[in-house]
Every structure is written in C-alpha cells, then in structure tokens.
C-alpha atoms as a PDB file:
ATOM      1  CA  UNK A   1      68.670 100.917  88.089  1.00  0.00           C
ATOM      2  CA  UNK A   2      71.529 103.789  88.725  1.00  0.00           C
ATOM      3  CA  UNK A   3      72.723 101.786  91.586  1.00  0.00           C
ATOM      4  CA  UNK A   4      73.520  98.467  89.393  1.00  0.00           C
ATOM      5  CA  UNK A   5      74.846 101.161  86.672  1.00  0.00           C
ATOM      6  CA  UNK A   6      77.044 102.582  89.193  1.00  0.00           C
ATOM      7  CA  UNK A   7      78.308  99.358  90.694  1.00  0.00           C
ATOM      8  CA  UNK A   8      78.838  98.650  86.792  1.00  0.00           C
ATOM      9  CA  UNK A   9      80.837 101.941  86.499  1.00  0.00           C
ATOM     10  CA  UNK A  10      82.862 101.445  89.751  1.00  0.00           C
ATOM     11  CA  UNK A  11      83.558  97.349  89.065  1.00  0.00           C
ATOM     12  CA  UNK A  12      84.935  98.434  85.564  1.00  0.00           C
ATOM     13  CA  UNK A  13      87.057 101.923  86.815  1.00  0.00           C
ATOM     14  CA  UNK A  14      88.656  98.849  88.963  1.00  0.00           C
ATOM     15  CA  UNK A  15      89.247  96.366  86.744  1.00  0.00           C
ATOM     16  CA  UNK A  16      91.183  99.147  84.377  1.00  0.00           C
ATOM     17  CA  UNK A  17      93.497 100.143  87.550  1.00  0.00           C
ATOM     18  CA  UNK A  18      94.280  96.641  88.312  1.00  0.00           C
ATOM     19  CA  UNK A  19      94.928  95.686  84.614  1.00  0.00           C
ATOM     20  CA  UNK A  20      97.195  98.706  84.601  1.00  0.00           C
ATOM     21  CA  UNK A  21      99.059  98.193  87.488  1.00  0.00           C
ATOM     22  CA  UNK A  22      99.322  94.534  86.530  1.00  0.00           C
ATOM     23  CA  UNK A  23     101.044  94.919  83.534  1.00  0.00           C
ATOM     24  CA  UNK A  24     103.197  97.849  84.456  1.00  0.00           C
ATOM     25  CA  UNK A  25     104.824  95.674  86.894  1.00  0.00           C
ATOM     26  CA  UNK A  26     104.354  92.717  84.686  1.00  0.00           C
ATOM     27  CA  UNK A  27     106.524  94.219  81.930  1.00  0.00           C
ATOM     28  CA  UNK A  28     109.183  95.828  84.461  1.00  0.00           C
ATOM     29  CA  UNK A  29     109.543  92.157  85.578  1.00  0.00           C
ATOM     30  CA  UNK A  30     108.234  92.725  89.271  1.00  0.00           C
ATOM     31  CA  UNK A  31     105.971  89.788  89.515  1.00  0.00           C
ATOM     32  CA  UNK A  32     106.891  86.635  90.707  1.00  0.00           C
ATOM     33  CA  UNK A  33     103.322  85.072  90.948  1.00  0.00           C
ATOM     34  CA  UNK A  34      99.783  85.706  90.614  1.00  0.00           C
ATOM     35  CA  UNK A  35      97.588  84.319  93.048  1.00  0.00           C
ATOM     36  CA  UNK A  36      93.650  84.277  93.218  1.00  0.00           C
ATOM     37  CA  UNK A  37      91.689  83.554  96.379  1.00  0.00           C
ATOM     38  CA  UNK A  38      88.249  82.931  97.851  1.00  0.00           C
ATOM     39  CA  UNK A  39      87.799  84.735 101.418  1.00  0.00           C
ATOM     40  CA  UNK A  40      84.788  84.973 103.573  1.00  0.00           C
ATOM     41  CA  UNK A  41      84.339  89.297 104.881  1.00  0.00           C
ATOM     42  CA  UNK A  42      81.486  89.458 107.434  1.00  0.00           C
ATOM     43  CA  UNK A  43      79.720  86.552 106.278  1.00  0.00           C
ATOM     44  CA  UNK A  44      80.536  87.053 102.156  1.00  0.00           C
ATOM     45  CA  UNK A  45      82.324  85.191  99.941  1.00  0.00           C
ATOM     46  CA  UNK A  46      84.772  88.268  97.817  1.00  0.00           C
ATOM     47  CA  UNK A  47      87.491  87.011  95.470  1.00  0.00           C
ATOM     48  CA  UNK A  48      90.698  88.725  95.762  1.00  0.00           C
ATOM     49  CA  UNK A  49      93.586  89.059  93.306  1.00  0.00           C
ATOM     50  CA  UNK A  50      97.335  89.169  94.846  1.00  0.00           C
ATOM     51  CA  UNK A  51     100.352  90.135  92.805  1.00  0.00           C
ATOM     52  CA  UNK A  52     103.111  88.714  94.720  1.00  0.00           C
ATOM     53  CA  UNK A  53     106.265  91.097  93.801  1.00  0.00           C
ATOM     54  CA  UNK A  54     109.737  89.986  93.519  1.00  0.00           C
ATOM     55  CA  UNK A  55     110.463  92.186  96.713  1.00  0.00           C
ATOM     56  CA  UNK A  56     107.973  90.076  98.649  1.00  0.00           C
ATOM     57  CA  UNK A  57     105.301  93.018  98.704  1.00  0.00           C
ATOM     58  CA  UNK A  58     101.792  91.547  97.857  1.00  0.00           C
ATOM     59  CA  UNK A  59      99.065  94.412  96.079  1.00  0.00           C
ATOM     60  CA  UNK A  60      96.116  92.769  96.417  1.00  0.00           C
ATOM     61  CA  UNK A  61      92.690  93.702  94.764  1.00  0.00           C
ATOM     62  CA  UNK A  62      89.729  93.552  96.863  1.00  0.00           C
ATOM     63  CA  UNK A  63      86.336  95.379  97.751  1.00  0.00           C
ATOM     64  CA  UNK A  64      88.077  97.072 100.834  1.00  0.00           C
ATOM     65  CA  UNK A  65      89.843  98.237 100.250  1.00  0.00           C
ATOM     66  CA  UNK A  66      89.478  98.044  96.228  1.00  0.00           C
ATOM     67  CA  UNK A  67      93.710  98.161  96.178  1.00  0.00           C
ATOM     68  CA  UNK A  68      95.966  96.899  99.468  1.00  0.00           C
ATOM     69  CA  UNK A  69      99.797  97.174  99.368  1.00  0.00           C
ATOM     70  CA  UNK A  70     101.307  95.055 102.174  1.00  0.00           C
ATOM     71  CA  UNK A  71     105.083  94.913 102.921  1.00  0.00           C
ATOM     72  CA  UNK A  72     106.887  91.521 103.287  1.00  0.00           C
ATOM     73  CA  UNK A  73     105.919  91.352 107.132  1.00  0.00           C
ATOM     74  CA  UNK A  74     102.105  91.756 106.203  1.00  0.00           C
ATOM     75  CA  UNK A  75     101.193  95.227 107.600  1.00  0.00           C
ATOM     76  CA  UNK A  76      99.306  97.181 105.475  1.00  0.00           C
ATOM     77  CA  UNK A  77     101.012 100.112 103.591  1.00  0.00           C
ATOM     78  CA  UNK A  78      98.889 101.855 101.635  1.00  0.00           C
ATOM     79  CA  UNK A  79      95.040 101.405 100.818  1.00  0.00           C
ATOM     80  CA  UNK A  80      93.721 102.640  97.278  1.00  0.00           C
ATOM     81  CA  UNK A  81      90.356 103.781  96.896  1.00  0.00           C
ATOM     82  CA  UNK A  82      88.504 103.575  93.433  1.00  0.00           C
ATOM     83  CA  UNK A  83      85.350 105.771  92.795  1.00  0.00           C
ATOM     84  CA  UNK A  84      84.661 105.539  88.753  1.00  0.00           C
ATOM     85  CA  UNK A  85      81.195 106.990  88.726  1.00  0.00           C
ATOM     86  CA  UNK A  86      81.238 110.752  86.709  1.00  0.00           C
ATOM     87  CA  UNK A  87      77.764 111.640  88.983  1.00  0.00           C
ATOM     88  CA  UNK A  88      79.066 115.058  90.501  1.00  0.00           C
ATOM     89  CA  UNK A  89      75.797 115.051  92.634  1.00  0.00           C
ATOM     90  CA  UNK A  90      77.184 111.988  94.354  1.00  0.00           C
ATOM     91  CA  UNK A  91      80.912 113.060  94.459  1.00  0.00           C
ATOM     92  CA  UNK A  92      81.056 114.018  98.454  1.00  0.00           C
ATOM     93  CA  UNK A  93      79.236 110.691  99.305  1.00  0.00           C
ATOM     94  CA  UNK A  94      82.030 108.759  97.265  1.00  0.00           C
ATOM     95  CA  UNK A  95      84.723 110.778  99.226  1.00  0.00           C
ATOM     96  CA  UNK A  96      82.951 109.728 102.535  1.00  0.00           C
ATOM     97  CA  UNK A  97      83.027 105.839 101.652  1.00  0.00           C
ATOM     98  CA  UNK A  98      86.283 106.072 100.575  1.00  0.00           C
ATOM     99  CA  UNK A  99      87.332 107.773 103.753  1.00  0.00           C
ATOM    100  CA  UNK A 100      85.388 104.515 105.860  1.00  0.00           C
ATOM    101  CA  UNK A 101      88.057 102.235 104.468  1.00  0.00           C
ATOM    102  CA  UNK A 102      90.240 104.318 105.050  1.00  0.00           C
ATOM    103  CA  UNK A 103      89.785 105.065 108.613  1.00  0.00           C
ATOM    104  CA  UNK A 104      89.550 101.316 108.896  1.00  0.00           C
ATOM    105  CA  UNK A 105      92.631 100.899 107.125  1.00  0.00           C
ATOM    106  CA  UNK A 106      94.596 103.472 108.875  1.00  0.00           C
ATOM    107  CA  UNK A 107      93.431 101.847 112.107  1.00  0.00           C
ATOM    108  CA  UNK A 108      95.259  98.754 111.236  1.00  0.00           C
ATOM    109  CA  UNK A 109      98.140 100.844 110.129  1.00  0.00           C
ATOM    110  CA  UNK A 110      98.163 104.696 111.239  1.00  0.00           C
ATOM    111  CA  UNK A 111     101.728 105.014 109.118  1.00  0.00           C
ATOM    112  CA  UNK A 112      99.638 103.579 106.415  1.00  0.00           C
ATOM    113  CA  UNK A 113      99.249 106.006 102.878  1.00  0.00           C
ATOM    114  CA  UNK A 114      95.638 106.892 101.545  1.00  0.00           C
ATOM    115  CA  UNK A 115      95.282 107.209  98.038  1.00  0.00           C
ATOM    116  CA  UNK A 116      92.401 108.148  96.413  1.00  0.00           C
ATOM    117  CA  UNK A 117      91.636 107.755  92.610  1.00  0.00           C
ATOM    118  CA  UNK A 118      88.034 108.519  91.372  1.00  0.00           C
ATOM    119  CA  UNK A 119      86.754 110.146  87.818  1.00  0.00           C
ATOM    120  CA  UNK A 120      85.408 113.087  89.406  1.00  0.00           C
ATOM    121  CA  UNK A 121      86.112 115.858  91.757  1.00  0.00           C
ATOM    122  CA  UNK A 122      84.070 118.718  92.493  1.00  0.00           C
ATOM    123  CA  UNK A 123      85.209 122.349  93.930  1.00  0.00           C
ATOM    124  CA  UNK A 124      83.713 121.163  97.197  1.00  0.00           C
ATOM    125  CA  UNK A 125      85.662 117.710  96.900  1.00  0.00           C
ATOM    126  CA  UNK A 126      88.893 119.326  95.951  1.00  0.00           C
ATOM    127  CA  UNK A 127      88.379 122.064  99.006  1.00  0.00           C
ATOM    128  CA  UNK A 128      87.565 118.929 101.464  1.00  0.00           C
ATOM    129  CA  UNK A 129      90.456 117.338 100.157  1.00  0.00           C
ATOM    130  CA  UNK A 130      93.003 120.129 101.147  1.00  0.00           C
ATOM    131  CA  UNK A 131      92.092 119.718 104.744  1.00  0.00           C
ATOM    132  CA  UNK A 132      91.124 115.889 104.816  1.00  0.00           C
ATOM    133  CA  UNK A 133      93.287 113.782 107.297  1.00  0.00           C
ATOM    134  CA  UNK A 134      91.808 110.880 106.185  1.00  0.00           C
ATOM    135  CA  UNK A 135      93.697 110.715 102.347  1.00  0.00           C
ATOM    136  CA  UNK A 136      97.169 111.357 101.854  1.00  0.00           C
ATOM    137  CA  UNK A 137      96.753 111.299  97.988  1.00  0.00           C
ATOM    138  CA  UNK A 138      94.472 111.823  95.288  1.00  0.00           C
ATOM    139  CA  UNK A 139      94.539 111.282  91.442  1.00  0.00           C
ATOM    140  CA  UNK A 140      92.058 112.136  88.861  1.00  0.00           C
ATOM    141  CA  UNK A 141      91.211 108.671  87.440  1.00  0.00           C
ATOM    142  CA  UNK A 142      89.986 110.028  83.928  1.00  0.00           C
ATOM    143  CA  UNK A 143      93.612 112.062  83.801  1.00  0.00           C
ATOM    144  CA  UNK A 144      95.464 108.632  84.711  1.00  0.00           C
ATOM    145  CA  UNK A 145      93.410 106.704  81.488  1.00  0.00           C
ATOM    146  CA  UNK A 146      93.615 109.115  78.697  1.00  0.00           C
ATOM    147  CA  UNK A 147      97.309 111.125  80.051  1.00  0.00           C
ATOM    148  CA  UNK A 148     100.130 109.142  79.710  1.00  0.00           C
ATOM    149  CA  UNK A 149     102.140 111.708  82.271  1.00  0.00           C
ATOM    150  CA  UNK A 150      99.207 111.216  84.556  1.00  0.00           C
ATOM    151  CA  UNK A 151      99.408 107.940  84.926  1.00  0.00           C
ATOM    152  CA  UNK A 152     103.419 107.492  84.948  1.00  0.00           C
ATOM    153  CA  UNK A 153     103.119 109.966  88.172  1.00  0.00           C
ATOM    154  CA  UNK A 154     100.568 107.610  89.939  1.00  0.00           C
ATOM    155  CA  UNK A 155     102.700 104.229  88.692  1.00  0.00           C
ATOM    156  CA  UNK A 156     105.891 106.369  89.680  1.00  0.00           C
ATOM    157  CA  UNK A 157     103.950 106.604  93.294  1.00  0.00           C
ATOM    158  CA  UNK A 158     103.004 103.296  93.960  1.00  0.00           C
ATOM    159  CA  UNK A 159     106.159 101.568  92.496  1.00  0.00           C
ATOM    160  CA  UNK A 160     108.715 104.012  93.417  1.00  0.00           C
ATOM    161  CA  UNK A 161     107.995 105.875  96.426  1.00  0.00           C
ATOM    162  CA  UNK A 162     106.150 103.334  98.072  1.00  0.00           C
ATOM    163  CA  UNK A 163     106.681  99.920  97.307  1.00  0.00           C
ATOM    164  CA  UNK A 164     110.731 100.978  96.626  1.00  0.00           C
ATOM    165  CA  UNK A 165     110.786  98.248  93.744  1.00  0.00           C
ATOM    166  CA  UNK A 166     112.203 100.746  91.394  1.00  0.00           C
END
C-alpha cells in the first residue's frame, strides 16, 4: 500500500511540474507544438510528452528521466529529477535514484546539468548534496508550489540560463 501511495505522490508532484512548465512557456509564447508519443524502454511501453519550443529545443516528460531538455541537435542538456514523496525516512534513497538517472544521463552527456526537485530534504540530504557530483542543482519542490519567487528562480533556470529562450 505505501508503495502505490508513493507512486501516487511522485506521478502527481510530476504532473504539477510539467503543467507548470507547460504553461509558463505556453503563455511566454515558446511553444510551437505539443507532441505525445508511445515508446518501448527495456521492453515497456511509457508515454512521453514533448514540448517542441520555438528555438527548436524539445523538454520532454518521461519516467527517466521524469524531465529531458534536448538542444536542436538532440543531445541531452539537462535531466530533471522529481521526488514528491514528504517520507523523510526515505529521503536518501530518493536522492540515490535520482542520482541513477542521472549518472545515466550524464553518461550520454557529461556537459549535461542535473537538477533535482523533490518535497523534502533532510540535514543529511542537504549535507550529501554539498559534495554530490552527481546534481548540479536542487530546488525544494514544496517552495516552488506555494512561493511564487521560488518558482520564478527555477522557471528563470530552465528558460533562461539553460534553454537561452529568454
């Protein structure tokens, strides 16, 4: 039962990032078409959501990672991790799956940025984090929902800094 309620948790934490990254760019006028697709991963059918950007950049929503950001030439820029669940007990196991994809993603790309956004960070998850070579960047996921500064710096991030759209 907690691991359905969890995947519940961590399915809905993504759905809000996507919907909010969706219509920030949607109302700045980035997005010149949506696309949904059906691809097979190890034997799996996942769907994946790609906002095609009026640069040519694609940010695509997936399982792994949960958020892609690929240039015009396809190679993978940055991979966003999502981790919704509030269980501090599990927080270091979260920051260790998150770090798979994105060792996985990194070995695609090693110039590639690691951001991580979950709902709950620990002392020992913030102290990992200072050393971790793994994530580039973190954001508190609860401070990015309910802070409207919070979430302009992440937005500012992606769109900005590393996409260059704005």
């Amino acid at each position: 039962i907690q691991g359905t309620g969890a995947n519940f948790i961590g399915k809905g934490a993504a759905r809000a990032v996507e919907e909010m990254i969706e219509d920030y760019a949607k109302t700045r006028g980035y997005i010149s078409a949506i696309e949904k697709k059906r691809i097979t991963l190890s034997g799996k059918k996942h769907k994946q959501a790609h906002i095609v950007l009026t640069n040519r950049w694609r940010i695509i929503f997936s399982s792994e990672p949960d958020v892609a950001v690929r240039d015009p030439q396809n190679r993978l820029q940055s991979a966003i991790e999502i981790k919704g669940s509030m269980d501090k007990a599990g927080a270091q196991t979260r920051l260790g799956e998150a770090k798979k994809s994105f060792a996985k993603a990194k070995s695609e790309n090693a110039h590639c940025k690691a951001i991580y956004l979950a709902s709950c960070f620990t002392d020992a998850v913030l102290a990992q984090l200072k050393t971790e070579r793994e994530v580039d960047q973190h954001f508190n996921l609860v401070d990015i929902m309910a802070d409207p500064s919070e979430k302009a710096a992440f937005l500012r991030e992606l769109f900005h800094y590393l996409i260059r759209i704005e």
